[in-house]
Protein backbone atom coordinates (compact mmCIF):
# COMPACT_ATOMS: atom_id res chain seq x y z
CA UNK A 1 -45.71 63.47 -17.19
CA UNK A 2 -46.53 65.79 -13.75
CA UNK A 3 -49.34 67.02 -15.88
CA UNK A 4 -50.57 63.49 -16.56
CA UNK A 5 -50.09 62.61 -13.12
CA UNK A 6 -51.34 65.32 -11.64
CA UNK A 7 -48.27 65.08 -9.23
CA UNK A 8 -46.38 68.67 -9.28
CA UNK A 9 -44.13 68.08 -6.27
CA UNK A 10 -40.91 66.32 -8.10
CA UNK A 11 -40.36 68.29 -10.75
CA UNK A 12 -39.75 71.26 -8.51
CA UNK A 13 -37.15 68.95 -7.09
CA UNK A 14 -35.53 68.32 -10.40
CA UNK A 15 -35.85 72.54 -11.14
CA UNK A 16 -33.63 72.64 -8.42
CA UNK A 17 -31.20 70.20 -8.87
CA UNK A 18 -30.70 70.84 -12.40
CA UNK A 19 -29.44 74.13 -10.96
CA UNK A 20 -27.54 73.30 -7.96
CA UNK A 21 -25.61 70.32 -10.07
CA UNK A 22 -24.69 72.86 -12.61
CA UNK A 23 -22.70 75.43 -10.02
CA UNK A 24 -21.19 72.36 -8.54
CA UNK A 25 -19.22 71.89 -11.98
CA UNK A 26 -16.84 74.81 -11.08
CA UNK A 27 -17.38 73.71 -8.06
CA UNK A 28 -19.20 76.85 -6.57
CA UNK A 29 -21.31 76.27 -3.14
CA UNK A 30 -25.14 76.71 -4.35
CA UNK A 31 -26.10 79.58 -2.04
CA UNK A 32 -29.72 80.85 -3.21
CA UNK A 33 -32.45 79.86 -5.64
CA UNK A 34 -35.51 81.66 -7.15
CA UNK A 35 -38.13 79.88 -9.32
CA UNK A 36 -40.45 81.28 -11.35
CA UNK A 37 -44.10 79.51 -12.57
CA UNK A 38 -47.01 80.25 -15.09
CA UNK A 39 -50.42 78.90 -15.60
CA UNK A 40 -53.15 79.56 -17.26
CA UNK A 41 -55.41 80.30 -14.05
CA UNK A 42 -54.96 80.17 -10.16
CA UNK A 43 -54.30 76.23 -9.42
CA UNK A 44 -53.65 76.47 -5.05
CA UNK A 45 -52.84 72.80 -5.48
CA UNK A 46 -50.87 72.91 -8.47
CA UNK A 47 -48.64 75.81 -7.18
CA UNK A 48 -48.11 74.33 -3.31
CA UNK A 49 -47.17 70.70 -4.95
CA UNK A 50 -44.97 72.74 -7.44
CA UNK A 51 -43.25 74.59 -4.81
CA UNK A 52 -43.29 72.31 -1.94
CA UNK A 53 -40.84 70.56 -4.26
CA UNK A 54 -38.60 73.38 -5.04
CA UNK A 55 -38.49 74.17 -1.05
CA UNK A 56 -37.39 70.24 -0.83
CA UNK A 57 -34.87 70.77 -3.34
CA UNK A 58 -33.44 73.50 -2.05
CA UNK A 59 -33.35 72.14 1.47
CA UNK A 60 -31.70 69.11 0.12
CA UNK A 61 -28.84 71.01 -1.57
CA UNK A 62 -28.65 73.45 1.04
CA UNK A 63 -29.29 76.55 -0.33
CA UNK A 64 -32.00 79.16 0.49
CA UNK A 65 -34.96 80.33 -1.43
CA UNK A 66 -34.97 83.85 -1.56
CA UNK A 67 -38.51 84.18 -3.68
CA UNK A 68 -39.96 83.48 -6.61
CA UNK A 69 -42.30 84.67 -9.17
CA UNK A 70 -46.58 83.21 -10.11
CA UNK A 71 -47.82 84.23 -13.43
CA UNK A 72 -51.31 83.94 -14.60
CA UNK A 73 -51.75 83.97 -18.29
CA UNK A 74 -55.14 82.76 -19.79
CA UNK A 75 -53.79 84.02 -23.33
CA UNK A 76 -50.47 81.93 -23.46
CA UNK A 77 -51.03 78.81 -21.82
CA UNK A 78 -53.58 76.02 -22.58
CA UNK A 79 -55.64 74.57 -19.45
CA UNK A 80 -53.69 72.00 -18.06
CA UNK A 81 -50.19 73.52 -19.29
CA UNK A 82 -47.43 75.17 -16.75
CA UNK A 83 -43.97 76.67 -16.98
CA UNK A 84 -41.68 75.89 -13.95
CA UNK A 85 -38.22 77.50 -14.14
CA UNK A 86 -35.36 78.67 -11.57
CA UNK A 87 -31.60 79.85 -11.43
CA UNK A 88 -29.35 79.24 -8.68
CA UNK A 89 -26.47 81.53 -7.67
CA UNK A 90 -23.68 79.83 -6.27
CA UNK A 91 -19.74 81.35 -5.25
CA UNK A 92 -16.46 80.07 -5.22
CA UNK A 93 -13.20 82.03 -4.68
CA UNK A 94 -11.85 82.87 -7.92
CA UNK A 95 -8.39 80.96 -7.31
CA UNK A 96 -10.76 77.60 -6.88
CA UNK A 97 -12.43 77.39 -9.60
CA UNK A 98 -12.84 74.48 -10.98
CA UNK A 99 -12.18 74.25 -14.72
CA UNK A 100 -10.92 71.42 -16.10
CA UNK A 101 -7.43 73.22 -16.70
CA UNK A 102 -5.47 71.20 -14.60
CA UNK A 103 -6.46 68.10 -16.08
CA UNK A 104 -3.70 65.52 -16.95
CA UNK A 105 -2.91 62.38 -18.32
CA UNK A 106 -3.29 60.07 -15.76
CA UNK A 107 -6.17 61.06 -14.55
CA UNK A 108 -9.00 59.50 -13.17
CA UNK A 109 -13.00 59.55 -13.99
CA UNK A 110 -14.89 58.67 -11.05
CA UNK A 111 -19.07 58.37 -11.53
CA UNK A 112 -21.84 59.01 -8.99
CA UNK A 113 -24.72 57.28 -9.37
CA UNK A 114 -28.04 58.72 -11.15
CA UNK A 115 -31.81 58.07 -9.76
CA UNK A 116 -33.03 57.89 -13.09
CA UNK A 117 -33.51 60.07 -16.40
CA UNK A 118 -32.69 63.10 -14.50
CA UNK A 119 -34.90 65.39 -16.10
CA UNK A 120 -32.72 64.90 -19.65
CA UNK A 121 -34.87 62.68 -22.69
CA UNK A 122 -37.84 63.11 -22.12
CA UNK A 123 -39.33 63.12 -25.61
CA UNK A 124 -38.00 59.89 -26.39
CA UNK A 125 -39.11 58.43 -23.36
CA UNK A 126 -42.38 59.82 -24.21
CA UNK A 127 -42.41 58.22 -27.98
CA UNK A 128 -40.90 54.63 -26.68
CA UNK A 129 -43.28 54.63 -23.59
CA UNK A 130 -46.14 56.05 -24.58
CA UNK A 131 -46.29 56.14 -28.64
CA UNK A 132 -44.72 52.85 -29.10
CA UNK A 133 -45.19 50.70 -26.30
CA UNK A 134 -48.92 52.73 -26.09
CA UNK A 135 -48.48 52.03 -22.13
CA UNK A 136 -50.26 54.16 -19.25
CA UNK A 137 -48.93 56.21 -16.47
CA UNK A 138 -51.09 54.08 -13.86
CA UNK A 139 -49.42 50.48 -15.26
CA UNK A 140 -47.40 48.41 -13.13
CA UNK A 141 -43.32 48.01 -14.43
CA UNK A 142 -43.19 44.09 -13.49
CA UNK A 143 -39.49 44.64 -13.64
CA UNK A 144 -38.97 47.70 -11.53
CA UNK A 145 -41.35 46.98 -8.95
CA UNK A 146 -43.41 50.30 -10.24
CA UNK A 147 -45.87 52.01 -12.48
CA UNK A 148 -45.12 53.97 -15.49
CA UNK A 149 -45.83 57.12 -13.48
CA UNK A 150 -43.54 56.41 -10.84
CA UNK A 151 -40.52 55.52 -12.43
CA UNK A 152 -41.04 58.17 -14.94
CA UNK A 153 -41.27 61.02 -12.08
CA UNK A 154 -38.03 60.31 -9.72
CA UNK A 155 -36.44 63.09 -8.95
CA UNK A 156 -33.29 63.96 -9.75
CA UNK A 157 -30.09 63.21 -7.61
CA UNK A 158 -28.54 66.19 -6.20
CA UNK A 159 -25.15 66.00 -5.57
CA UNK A 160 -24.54 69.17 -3.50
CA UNK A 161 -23.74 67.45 0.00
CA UNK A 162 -20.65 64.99 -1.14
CA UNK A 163 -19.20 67.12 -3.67
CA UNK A 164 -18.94 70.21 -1.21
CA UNK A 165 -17.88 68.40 1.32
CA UNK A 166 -15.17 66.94 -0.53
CA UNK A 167 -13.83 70.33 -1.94
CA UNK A 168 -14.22 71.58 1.82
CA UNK A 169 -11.05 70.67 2.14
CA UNK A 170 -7.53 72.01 1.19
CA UNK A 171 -6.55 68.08 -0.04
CA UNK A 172 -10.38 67.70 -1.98
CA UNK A 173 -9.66 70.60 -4.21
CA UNK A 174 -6.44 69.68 -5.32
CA UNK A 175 -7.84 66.42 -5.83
CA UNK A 176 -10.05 67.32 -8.16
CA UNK A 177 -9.13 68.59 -11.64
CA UNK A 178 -13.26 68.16 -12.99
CA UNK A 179 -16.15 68.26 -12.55
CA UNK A 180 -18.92 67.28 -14.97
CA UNK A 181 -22.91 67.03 -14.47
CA UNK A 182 -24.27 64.19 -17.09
CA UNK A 183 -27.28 65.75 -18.51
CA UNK A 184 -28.05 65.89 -22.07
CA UNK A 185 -25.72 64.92 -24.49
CA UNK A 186 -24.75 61.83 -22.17
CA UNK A 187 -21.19 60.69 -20.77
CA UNK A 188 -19.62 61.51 -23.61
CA UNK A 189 -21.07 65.16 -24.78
CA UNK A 190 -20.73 66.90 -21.34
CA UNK A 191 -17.14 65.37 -19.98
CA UNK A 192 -15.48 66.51 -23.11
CA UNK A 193 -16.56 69.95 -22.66
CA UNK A 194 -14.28 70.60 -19.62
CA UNK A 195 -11.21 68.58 -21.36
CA UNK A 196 -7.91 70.60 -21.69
CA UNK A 197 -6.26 70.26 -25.27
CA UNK A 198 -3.76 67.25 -25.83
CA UNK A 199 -6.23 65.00 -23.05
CA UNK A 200 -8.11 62.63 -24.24
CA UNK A 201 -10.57 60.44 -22.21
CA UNK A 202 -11.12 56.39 -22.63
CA UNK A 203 -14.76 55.60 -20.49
CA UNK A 204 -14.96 51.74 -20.41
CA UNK A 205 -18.84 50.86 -20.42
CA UNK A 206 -18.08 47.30 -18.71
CA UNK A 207 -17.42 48.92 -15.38
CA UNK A 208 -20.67 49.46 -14.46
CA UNK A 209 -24.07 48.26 -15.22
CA UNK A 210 -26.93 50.86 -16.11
CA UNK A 211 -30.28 50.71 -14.01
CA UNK A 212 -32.82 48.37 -15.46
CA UNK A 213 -35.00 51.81 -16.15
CA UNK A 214 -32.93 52.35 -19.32
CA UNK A 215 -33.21 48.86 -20.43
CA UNK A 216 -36.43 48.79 -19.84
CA UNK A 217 -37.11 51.85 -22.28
CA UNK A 218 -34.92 51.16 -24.42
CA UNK A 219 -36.41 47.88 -25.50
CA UNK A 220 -39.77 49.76 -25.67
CA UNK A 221 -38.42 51.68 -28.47
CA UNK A 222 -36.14 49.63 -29.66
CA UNK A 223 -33.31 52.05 -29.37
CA UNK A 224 -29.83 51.87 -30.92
CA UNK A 225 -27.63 51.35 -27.64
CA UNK A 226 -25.37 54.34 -28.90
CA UNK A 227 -28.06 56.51 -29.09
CA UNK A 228 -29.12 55.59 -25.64
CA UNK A 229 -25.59 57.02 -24.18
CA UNK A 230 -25.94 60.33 -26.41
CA UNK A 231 -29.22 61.14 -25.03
CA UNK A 232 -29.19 59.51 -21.22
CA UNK A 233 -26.59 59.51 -18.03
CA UNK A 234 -27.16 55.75 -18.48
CA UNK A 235 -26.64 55.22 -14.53
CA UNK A 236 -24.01 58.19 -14.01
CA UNK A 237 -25.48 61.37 -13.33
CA UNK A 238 -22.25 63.04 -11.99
CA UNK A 239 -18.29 63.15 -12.78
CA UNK A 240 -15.48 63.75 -11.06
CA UNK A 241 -11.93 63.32 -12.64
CA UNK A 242 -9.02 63.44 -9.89
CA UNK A 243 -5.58 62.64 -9.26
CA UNK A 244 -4.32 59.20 -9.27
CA UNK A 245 -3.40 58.71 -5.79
CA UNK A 246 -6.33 60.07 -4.34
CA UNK A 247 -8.72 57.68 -5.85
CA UNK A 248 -9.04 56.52 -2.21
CA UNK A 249 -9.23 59.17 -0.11
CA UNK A 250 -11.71 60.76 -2.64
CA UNK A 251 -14.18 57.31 -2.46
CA UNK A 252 -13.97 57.31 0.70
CA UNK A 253 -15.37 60.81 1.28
CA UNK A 254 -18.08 60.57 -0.75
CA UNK A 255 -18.74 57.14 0.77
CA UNK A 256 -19.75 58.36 3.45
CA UNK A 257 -22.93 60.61 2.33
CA UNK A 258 -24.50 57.49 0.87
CA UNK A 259 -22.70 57.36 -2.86
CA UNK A 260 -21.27 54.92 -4.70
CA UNK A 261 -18.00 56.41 -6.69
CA UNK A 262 -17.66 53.80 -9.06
CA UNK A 263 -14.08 54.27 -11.40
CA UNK A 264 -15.05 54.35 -14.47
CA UNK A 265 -12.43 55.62 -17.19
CA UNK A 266 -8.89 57.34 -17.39
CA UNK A 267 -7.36 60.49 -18.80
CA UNK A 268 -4.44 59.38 -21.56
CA UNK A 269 -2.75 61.86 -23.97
CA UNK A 270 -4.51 62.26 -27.52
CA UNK A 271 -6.57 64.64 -29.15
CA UNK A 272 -9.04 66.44 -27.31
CA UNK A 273 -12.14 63.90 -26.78
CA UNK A 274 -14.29 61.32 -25.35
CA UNK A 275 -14.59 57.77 -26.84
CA UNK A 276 -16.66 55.12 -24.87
CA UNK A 277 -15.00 51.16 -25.08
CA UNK A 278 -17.06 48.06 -24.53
């Protein structure tokens, strides 16, 4: 799509935030970054959009960016190809890690808005938009209010500011029992990962209404609605499961950076899992 486009500077947004969202799960502070990108010959514009975006990113999530690495290979990539890629190192002390250990019945799953696709399904977007639908980047989305190319290329949400802030303090952490970052594999796929044996988790889908984006592609495509929750965030692009009587405090934290914590499912005893109601 950036290659399409010609627009380099969000995807060294999402390159970040992929990264940053990632240490947040055991909820480690993102201190530094490095990115690394390769293209077939010297591009100035390319490489300043690319990294003008990672240096957003980074500033965004509060980390620094120590360096990075430029590769020129004629031999391995095609004119018009690139490779973008990154790690983050983040710390937390060892007794506050977050795990999902502590997890209980009872339980709460909270959900932080997503921007968009997030960086996660991008070959079917490609097939429904593009293959199916036979759309172009520069066409105007009557219902979003943008073109193909625009709505295609927002950035990822990075969730850096609210979450640390919230496990800042001594009541946050023990708040908070887990942490998951929706990214491929949906709700569903990455929540049960940090699930404790004997908890299961019940995510009601009526509690929230997914951004017209994923209607909008989905419909393109015609897409099996199950198969749009396997492969998307569907509206959620972060989780945080937490103690009952917090469910306050907690909202009201993360209220005030600018998200909307929206309860969205429970933890109940059971086998080990995720199942998705409604």
């Amino acid at each position: 799509m950036a290659a399409k486009l010609k627009r380099y500077d969000t995807v060294g947004i999402d390159l970040v935030a992929m990264s940053v969202n990632d240490c947040l799960c055991l909820g480690a502070e993102p201190l530094f970054f490095l990115d690394y990108l390769a293209l077939p010959k010297d591009d100035p514009e390319l490489i300043s959009q690319a990294v003008s975006g990672v240096v957003k990113g980074c500033e965004e999530a509060g980390c620094a960016l120590l360096g990075g690495e430029t590769a020129i290979m004629p031999d391995i990539y095609a004119p018009g190809d690139f490779d973008l890629a990154g790690f983050c190192v983040g710390v937390v002390e060892r007794k506050q890690i977050i795990d999902g250990s502590r997890i209980k019945p009872g339980d709460l799953v909270l959900g932080l808005d997503s921007s968009g696709f997030h960086s996660n399904g991008y070959s079917l977007v490609r097939k429904a938009v593009f293959d199916v639908a036979g759309l172009k980047v520069d066409e105007t989305i009557p219902e979003l209010g943008q073109t193909v190319g625009e709505a295609l290329l927002t950035p990822t949400r990075i969730y850096v500011r609210p979450v640390v802030d919230l496990l800042s303090r001594k009541s946050g952490r023990e708040a908070v029992t887990g942490l998951a970052h929706i990214t491929g594999g949906g709700i569903a796929g990455n929540l049960e990962r940090i699930l404790p044996e004997g908890c299961a988790v019940e995510i009601d889908r009526s509690l929230w209404q997914p951004p017209a984006l994923f209607s909008w592609v989905q419909e393109l495509g015609n897409i099996e609605r199950e198969e749009m929750f396997r492969v998307f965030n569907m509206g959620l692009g972060f989780l945080l499961v937490i103690r009952p009587d917090t469910l306050e405090s907690v909202s009201k934290r993360l209220t005030r950076h600018g998200m909307t914590p929206r309860l969205v499912g429970g933890v109940m005893a059971g086998d080990r899992g995720v199942t998705c109601i409604n």
